[in-house]
N, C-alpha and C. Protein backbone atom coordinates (compact mmCIF):
# COMPACT_ATOMS: atom_id res chain seq x y z
N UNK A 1 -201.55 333.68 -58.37
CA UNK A 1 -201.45 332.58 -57.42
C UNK A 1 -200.89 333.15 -56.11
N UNK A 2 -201.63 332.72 -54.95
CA UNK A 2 -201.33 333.16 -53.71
C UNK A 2 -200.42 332.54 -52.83
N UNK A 3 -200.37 331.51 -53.41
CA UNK A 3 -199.78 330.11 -52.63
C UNK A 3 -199.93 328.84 -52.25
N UNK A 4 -199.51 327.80 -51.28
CA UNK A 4 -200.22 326.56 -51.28
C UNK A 4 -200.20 326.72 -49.38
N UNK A 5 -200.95 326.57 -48.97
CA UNK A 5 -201.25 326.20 -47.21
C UNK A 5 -200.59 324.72 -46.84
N UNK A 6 -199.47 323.98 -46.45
CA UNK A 6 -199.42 322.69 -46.32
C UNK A 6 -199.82 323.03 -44.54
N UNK A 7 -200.59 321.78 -44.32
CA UNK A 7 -200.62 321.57 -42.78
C UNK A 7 -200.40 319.48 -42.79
N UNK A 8 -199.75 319.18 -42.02
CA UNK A 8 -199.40 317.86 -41.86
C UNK A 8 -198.56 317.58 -40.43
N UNK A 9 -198.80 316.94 -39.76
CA UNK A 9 -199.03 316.60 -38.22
C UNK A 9 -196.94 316.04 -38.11
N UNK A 10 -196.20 315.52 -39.50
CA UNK A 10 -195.12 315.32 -39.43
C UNK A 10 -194.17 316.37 -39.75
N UNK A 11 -193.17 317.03 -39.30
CA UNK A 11 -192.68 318.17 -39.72
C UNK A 11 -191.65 317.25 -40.46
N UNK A 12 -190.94 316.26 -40.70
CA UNK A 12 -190.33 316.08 -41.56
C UNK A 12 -190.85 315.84 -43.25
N UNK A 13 -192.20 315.37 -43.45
CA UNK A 13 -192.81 315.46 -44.45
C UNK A 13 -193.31 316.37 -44.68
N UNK A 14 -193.51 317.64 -43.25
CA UNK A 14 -194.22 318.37 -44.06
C UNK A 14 -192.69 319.51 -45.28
N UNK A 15 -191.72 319.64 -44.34
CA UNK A 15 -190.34 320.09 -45.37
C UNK A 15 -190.15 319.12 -46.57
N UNK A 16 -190.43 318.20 -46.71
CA UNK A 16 -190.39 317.10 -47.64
C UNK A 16 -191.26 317.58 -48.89
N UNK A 17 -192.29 318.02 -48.78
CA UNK A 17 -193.44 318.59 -49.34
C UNK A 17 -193.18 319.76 -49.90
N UNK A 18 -192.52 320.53 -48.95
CA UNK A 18 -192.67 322.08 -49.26
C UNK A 18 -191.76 322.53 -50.27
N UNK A 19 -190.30 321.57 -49.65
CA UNK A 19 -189.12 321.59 -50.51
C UNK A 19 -189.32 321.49 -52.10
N UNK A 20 -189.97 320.25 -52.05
CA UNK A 20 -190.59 319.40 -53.79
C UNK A 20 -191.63 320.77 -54.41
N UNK A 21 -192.39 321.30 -53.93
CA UNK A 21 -193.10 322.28 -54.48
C UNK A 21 -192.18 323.58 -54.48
N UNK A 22 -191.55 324.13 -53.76
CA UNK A 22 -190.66 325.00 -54.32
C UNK A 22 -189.66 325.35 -55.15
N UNK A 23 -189.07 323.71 -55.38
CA UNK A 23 -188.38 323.30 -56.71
C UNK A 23 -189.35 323.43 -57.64
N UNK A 24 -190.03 322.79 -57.88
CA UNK A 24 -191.02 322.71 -58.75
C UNK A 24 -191.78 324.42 -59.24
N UNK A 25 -191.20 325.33 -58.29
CA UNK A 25 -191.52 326.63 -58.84
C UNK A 25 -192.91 327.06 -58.13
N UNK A 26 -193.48 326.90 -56.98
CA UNK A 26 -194.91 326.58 -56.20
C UNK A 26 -194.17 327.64 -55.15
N UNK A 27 -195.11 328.81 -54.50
CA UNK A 27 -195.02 329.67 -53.73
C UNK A 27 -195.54 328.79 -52.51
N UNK A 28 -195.02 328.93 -51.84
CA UNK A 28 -195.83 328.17 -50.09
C UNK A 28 -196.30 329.84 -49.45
N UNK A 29 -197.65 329.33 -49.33
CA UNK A 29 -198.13 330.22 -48.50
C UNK A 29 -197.60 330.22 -46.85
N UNK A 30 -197.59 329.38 -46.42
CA UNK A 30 -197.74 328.87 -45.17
C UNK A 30 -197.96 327.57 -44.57
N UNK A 31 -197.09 326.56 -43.85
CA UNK A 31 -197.20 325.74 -43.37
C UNK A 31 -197.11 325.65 -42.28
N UNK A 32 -198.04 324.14 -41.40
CA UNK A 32 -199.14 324.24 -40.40
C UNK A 32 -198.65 322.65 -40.02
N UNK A 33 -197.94 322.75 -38.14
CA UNK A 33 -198.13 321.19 -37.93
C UNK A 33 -199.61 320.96 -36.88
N UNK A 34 -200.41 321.52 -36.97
CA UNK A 34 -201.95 321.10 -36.52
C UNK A 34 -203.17 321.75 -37.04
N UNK A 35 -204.09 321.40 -37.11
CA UNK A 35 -205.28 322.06 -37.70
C UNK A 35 -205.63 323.03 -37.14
N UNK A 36 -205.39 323.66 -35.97
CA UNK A 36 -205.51 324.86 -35.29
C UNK A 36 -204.51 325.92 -36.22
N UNK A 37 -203.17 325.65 -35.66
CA UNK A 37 -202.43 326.45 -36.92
C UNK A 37 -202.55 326.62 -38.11
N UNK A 38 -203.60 325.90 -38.59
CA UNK A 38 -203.45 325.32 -40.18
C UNK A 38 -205.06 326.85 -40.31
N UNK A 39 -205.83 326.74 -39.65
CA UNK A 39 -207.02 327.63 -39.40
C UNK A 39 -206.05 328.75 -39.29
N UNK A 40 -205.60 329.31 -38.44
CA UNK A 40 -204.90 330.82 -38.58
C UNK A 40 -204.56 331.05 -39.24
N UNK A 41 -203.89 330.70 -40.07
CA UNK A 41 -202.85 330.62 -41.19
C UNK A 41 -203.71 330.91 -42.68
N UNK A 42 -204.80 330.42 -42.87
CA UNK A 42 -206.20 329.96 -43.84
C UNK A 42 -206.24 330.68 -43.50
N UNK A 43 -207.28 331.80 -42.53
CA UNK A 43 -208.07 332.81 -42.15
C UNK A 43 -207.88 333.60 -41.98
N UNK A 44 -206.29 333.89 -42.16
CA UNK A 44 -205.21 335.17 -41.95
C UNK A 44 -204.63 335.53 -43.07
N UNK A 45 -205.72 334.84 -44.15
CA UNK A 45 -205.27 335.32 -45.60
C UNK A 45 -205.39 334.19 -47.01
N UNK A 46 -205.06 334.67 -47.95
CA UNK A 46 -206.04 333.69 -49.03
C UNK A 46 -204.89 332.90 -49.55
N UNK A 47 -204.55 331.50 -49.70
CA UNK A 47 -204.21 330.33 -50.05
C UNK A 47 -204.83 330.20 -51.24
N UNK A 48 -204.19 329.68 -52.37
CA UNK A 48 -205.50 328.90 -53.28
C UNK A 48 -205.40 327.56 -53.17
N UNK A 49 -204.73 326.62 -52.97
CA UNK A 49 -204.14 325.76 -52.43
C UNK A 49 -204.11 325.49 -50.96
N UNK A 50 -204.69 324.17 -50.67
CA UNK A 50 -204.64 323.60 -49.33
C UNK A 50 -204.26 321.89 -49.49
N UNK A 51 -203.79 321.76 -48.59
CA UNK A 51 -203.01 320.13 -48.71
C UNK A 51 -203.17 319.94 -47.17
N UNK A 52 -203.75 318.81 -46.74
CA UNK A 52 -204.26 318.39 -45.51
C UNK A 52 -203.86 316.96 -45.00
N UNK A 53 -203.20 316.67 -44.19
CA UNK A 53 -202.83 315.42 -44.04
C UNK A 53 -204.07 314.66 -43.63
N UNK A 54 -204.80 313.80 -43.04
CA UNK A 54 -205.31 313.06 -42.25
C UNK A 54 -204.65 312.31 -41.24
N UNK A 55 -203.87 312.55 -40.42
CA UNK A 55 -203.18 312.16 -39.50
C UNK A 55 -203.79 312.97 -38.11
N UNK A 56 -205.03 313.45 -38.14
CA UNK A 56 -205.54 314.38 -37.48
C UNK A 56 -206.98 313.97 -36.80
N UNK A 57 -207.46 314.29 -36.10
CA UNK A 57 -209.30 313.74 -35.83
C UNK A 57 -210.18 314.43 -36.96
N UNK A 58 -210.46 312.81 -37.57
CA UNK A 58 -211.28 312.73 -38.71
C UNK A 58 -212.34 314.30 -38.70
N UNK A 59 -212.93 314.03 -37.41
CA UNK A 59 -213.76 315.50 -37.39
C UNK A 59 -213.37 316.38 -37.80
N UNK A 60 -211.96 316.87 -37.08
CA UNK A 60 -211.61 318.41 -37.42
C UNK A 60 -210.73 318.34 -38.90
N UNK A 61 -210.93 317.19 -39.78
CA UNK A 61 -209.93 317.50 -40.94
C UNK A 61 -211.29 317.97 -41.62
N UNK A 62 -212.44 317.30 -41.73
CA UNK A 62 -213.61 317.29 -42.32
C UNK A 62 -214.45 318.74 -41.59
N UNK A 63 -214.34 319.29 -40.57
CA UNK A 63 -214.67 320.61 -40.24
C UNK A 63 -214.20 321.21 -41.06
N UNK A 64 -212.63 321.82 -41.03
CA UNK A 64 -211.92 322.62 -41.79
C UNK A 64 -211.94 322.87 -43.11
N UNK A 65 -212.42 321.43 -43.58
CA UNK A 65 -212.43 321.51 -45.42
C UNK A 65 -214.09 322.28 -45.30
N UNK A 66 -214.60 321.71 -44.59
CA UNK A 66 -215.77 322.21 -45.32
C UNK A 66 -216.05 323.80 -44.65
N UNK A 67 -215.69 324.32 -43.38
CA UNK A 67 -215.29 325.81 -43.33
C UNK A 67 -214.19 326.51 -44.39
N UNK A 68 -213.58 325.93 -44.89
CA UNK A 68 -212.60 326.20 -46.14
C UNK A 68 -213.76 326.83 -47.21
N UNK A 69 -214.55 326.04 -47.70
CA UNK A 69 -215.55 325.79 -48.61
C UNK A 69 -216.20 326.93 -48.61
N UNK A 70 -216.48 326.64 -47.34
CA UNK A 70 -217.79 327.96 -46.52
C UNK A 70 -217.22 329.53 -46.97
N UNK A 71 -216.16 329.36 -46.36
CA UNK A 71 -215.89 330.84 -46.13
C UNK A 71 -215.13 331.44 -47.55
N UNK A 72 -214.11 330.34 -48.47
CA UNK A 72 -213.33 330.81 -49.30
C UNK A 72 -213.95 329.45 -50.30
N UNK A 73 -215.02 329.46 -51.24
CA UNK A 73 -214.78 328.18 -52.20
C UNK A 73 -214.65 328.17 -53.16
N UNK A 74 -213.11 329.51 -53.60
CA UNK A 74 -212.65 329.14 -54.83
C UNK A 74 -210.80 328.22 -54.02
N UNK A 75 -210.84 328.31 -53.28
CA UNK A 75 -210.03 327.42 -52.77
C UNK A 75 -209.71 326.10 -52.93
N UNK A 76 -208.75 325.44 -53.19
CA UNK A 76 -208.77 324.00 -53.54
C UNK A 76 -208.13 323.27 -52.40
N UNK A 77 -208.51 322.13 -52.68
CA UNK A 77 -207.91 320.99 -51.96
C UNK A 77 -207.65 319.94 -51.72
N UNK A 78 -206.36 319.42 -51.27
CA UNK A 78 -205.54 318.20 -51.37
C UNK A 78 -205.73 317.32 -49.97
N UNK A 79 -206.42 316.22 -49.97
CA UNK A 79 -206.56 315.46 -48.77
C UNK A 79 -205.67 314.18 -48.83
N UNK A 80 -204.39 314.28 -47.86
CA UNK A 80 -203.55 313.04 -47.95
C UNK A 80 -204.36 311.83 -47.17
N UNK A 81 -204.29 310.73 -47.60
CA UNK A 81 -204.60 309.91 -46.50
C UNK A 81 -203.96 308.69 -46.52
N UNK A 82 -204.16 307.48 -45.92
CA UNK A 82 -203.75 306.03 -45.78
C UNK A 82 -204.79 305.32 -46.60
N UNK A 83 -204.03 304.59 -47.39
CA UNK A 83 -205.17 304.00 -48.38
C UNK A 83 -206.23 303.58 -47.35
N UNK A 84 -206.08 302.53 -46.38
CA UNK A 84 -207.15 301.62 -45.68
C UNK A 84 -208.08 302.97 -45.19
N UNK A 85 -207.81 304.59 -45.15
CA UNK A 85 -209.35 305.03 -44.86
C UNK A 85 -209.76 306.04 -45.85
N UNK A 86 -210.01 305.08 -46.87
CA UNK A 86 -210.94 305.59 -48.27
C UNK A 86 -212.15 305.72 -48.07
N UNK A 87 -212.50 305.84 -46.95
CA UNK A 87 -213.60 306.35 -46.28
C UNK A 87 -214.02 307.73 -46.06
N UNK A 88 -212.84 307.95 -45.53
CA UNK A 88 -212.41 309.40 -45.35
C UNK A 88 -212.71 310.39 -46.42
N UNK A 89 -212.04 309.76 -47.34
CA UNK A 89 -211.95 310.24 -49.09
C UNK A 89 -213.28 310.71 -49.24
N UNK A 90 -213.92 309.65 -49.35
CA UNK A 90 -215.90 310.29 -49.59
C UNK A 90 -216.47 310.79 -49.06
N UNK A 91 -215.64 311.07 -47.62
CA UNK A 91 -216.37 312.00 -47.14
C UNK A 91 -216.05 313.20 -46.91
N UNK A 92 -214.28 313.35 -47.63
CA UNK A 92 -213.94 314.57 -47.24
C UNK A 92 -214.40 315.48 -49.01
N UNK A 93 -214.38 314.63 -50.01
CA UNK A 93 -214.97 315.36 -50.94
C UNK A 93 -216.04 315.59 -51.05
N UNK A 94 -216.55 314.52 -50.64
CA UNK A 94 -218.28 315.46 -49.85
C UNK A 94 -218.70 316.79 -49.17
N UNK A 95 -217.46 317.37 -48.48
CA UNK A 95 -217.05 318.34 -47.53
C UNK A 95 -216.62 318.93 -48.35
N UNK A 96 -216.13 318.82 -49.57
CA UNK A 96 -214.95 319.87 -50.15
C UNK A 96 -213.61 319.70 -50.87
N UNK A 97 -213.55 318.44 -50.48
CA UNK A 97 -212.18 318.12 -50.70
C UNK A 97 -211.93 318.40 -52.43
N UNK A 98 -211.10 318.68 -53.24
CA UNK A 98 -210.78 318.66 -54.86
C UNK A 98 -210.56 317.36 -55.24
N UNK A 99 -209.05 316.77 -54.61
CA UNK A 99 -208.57 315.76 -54.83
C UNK A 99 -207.78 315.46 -53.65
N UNK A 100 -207.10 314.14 -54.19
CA UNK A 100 -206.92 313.17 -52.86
C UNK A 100 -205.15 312.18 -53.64
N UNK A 101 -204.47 312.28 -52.26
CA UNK A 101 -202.92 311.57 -52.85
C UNK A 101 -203.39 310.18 -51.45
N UNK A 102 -203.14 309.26 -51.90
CA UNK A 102 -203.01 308.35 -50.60
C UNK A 102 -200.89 308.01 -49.95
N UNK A 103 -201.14 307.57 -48.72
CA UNK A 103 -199.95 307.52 -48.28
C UNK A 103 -199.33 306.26 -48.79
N UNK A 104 -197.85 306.03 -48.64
CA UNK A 104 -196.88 306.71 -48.76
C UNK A 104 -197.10 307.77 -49.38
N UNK A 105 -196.38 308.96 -49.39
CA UNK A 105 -196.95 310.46 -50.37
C UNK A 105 -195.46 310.21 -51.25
N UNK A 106 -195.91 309.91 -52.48
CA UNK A 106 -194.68 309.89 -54.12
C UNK A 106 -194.98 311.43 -53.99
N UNK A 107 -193.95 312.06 -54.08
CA UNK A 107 -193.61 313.31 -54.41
C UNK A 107 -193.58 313.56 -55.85
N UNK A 108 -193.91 312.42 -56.80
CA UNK A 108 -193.62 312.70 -57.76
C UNK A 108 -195.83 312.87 -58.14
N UNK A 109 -196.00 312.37 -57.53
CA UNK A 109 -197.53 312.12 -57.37
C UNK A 109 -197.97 313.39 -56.74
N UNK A 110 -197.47 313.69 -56.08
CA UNK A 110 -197.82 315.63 -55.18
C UNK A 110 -197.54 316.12 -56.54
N UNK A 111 -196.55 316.60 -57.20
CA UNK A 111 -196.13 317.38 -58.23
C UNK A 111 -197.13 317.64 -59.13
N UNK A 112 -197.60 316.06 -59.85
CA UNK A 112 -198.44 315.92 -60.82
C UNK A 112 -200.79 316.20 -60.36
N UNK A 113 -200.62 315.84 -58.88
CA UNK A 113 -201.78 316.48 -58.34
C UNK A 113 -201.92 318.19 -58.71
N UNK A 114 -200.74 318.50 -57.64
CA UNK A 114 -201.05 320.10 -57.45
C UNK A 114 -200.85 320.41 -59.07
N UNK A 115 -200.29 320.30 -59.69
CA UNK A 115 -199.91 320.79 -61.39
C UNK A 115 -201.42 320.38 -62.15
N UNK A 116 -201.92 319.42 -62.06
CA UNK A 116 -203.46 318.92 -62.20
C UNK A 116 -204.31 319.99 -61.68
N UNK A 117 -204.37 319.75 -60.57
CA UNK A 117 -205.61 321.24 -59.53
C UNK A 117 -205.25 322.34 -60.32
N UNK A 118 -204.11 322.74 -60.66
CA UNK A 118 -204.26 324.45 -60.84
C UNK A 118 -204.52 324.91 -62.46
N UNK A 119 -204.66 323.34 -63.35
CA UNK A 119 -205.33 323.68 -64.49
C UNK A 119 -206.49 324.39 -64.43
């Protein structure tokens, strides 16, 4: 295991996140507060694990997963979103996405995702 990539547009959730997975015994590859950083970071080395907020332009969350795909697709991935755009959802696993946590983010619900994905 290489690690997990978090990128999320809140830096207090995104430490919120990182913290809960490092207890939990989870290497952080690298965390990202924009999808630009979140691309360097991805492309500057192998993640197996990606966790993506949607707090971002729908386009570039749905670019990235599916250049994720493209370039690395044994890579997985976690698309947070707001329940009301389950829209998003179908289309980001359409793109790539693995699986999907909706917001509020239960940390206890991150735990049991990422522990799920890496079966």
């Amino acid at each position: 295991m290489s690690g997990i990539l978090i990128i999320d547009a809140s830096k207090a959730q995104l430490k919120l996140e990182k913290e809960a997975l490092i207890n939990e015994g989870y290497e952080i590859y690298g965390e990202a507060c924009s999808i630009q950083e979140g691309k360097d970071l991805f492309f500057g080395g192998k993640p197996d694990l990606v966790i993506i907020d949607s707090d971002f332009p729908e386009n570039e969350v749905l670019e990235f997963i599916e250049s994720i795909k493209y370039n690395k697709d044994t890579t997985l991935i976690i698309i947070i979103v707001e329940e009301k755009k389950m829209s998003l959802v179908i289309r980001a696993v359409k793109h790539g996405a693995d699986e999907f946590i909706t917001k509020p983010v239960d940390i206890r619900e991150l735990i049991y995702k990422v522990k799920k994905i890496y079966r």
